[in-house]
Protein backbone atom coordinates (compact mmCIF):
# COMPACT_ATOMS: atom_id res chain seq x y z
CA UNK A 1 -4.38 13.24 59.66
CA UNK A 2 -2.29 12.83 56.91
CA UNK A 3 -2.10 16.55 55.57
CA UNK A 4 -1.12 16.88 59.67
CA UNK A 5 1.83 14.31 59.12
CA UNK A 6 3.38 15.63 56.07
CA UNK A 7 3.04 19.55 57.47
CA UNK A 8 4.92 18.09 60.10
CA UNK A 9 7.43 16.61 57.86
CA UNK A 10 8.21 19.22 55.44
CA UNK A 11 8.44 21.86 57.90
CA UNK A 12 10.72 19.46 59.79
CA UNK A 13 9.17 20.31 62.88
CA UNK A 14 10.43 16.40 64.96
CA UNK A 15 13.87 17.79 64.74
CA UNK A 16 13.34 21.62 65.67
CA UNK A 17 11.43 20.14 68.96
CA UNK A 18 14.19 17.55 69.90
CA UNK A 19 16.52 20.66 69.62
CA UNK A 20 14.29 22.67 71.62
CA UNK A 21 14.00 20.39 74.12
CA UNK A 22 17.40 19.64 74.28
CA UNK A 23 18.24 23.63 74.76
CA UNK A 24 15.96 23.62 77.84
CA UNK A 25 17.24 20.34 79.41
CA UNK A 26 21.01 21.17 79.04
CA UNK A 27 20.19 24.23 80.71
CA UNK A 28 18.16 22.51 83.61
CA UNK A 29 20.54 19.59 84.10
CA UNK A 30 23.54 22.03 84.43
CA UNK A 31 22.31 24.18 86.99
CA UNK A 32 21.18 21.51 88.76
CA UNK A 33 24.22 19.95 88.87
CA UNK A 34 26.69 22.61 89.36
CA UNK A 35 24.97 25.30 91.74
CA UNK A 36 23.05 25.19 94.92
CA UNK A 37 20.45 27.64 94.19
CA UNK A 38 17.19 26.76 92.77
CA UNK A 39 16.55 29.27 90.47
CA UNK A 40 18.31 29.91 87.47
CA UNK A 41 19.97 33.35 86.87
CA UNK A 42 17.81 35.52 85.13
CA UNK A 43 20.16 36.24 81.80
CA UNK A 44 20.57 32.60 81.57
CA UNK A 45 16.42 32.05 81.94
CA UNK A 46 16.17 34.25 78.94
CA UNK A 47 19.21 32.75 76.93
CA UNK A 48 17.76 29.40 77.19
CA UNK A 49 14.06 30.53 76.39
CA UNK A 50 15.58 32.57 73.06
CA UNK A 51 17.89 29.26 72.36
CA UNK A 52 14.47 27.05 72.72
CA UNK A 53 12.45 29.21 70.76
CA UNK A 54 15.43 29.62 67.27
CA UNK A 55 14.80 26.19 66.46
CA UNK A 56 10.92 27.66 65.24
CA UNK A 57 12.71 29.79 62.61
CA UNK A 58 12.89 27.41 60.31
CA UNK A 59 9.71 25.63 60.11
CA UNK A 60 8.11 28.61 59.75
CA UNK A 61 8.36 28.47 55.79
CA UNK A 62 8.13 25.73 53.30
CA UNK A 63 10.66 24.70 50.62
CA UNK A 64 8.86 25.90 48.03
CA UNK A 65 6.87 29.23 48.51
CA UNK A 66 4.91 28.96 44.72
CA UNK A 67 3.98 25.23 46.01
CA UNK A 68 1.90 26.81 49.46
CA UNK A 69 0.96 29.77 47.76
CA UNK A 70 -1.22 27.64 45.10
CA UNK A 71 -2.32 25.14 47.74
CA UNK A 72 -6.16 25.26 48.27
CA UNK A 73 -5.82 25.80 52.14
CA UNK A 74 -6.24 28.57 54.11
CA UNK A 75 -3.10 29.56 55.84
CA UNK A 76 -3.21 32.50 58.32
CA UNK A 77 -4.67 30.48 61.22
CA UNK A 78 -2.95 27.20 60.33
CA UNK A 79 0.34 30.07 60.57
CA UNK A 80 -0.63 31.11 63.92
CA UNK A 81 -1.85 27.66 65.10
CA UNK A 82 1.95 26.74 64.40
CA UNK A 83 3.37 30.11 66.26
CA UNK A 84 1.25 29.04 69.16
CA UNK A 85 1.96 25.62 69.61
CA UNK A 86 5.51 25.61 69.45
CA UNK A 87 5.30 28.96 72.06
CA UNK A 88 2.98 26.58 74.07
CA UNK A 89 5.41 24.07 74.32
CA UNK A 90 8.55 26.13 75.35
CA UNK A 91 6.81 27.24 77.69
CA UNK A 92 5.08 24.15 79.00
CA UNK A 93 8.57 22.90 79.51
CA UNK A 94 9.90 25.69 81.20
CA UNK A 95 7.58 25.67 83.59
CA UNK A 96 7.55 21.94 84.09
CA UNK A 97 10.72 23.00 85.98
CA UNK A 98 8.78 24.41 88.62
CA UNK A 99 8.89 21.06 90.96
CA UNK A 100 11.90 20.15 90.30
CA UNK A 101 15.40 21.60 92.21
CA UNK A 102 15.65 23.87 89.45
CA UNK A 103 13.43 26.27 87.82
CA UNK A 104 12.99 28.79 85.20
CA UNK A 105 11.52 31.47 87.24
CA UNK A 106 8.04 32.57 87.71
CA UNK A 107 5.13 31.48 85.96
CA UNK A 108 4.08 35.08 85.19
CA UNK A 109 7.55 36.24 83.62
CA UNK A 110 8.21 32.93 81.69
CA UNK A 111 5.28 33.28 79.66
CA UNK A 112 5.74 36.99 79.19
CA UNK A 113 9.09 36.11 77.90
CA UNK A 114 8.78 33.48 75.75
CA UNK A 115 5.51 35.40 74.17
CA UNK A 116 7.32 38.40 73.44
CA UNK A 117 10.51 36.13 71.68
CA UNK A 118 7.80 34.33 70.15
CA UNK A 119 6.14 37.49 68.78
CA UNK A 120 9.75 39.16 67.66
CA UNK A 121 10.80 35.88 65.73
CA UNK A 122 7.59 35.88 64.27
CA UNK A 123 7.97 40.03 63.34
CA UNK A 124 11.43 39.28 61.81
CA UNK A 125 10.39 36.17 59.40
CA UNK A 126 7.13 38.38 58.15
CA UNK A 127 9.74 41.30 57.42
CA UNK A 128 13.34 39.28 56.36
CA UNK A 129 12.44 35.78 55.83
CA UNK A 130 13.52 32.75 57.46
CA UNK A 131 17.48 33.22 56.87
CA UNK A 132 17.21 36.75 58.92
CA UNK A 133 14.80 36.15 61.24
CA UNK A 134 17.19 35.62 63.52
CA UNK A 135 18.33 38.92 63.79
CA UNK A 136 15.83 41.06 65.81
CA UNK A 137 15.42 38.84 68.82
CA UNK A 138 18.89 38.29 69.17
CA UNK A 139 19.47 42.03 69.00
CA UNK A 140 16.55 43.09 71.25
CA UNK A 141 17.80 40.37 73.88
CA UNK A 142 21.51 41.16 74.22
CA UNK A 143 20.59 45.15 74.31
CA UNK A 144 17.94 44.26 77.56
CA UNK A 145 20.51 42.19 78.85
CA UNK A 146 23.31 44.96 78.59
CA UNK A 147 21.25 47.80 79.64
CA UNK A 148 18.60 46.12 81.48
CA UNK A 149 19.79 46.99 84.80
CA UNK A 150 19.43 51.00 83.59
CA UNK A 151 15.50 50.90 83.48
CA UNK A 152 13.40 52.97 86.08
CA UNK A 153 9.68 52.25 87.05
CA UNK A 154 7.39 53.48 84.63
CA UNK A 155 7.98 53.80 80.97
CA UNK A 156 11.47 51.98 80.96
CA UNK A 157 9.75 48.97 82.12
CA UNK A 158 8.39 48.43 78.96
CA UNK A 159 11.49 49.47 76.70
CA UNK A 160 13.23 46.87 79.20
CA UNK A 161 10.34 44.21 79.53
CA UNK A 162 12.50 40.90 79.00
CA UNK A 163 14.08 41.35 82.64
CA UNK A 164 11.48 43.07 84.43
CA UNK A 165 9.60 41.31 88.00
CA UNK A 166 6.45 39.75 86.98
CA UNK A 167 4.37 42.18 88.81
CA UNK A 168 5.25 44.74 85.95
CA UNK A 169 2.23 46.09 83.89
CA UNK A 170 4.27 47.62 81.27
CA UNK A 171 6.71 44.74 80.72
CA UNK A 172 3.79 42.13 80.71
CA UNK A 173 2.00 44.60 77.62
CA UNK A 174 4.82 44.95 75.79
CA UNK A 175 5.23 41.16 75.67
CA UNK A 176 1.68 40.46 75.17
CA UNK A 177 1.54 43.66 72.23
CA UNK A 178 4.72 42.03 70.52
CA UNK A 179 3.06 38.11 70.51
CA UNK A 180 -0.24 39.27 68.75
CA UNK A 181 1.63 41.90 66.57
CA UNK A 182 4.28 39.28 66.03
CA UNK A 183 1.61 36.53 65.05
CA UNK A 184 -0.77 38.87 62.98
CA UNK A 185 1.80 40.08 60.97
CA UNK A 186 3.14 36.17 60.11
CA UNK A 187 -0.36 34.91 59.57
CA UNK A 188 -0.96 37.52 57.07
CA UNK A 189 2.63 37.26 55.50
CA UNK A 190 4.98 34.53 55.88
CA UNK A 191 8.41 36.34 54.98
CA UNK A 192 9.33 37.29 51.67
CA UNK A 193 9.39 34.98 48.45
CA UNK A 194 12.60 32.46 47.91
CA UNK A 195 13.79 32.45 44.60
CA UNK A 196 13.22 28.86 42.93
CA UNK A 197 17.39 28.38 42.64
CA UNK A 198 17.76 29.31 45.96
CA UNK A 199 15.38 27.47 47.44
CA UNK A 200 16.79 24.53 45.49
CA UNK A 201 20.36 25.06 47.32
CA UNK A 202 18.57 25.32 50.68
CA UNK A 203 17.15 21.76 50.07
């Protein structure tokens, strides 16, 4: 319990979830306040998941990197225990809209979406660290969203998979492919070393 409570603490996790949560109800409480329909558009379903989710980015690494790295604990599943809880919890709440006057969308494309964002945030802090993590799912989402509306059954549906119906095979692999790529590669490697003096200035 107490190795629980100060994980918690020095990753700073309390915070990251109140700003998560706060994402996903500002979203909620303004659609339902200034539009008539009940579900929310479909670029602003995604914006809000990918605003829910950046919060994660960084708890995902410690202050000190030679401190964890000399710690007599096991870390890959205690990594992907993290990327999975936080994922489970975006999307718990997202769905929790479901009886309510406003809602996320369907069950099947929510947690498609918020896997795959899960799995590209988790790509980018394995490759560039915590401080460009940020980078690739921003990137991937704002392409979909721009050509999005281009994609053709088949093949495109994947390449496209953020803003595809739920029914779609492809769109629901690539998701699912880019979570457990996404939280293999961050078990294994949790971004590259901070320098001590840097990570001092980041405190």
């Amino acid at each position: 319990m107490r190795w629980t409570y100060l994980y918690l603490r020095s990753r700073r996790l309390p915070i990251a979830l109140l700003v998560s949560a706060g994402a996903l109800v500002l979203t909620w409480g303004g659609w339902s306040l200034f539009t008539d329909r009940r579900e929310i558009d479909e670029n602003l379903a995604v914006l809000t998941a990918l605003l829910a989710l950046a919060p994660l980015i960084p708890t995902m690494a410690g202050d000190d990197d030679s401190l964890e790295s000399t710690a007599a604990l096991f870390w890959p599943p205690r990594r992907a225990l993290h990327l999975l809880a936080f994922m489970a919890l975006v999307a718990g709440g997202m769905l929790a809209s479901a009886g309510t006057g406003a809602w996320f969308g369907p069950s099947g494309v929510v947690l498609r979406n918020v896997a795959g964002l899960t799995g590209l945030i988790a790509l980018g802090v394995s490759v560039a660290g915590i401080r460009m993590a940020w980078q690739l799912p921003i990137c991937w989402t704002v392409l979909q969203m721009l050509f999005g509306g281009l994609a053709e059954p088949g093949w495109r549906e994947a390449a496209f998979w953020l803003f595809q119906a739920g029914s779609s095979r492809p769109a629901a692999f690539t998701g699912g492919a880019l979570f457990v790529i996404g939280v293999l590669a961050y078990a294994r490697r949790a971004g590259p070393r901070t320098a001590p003096a840097e990570a001092a200035l980041g405190q």
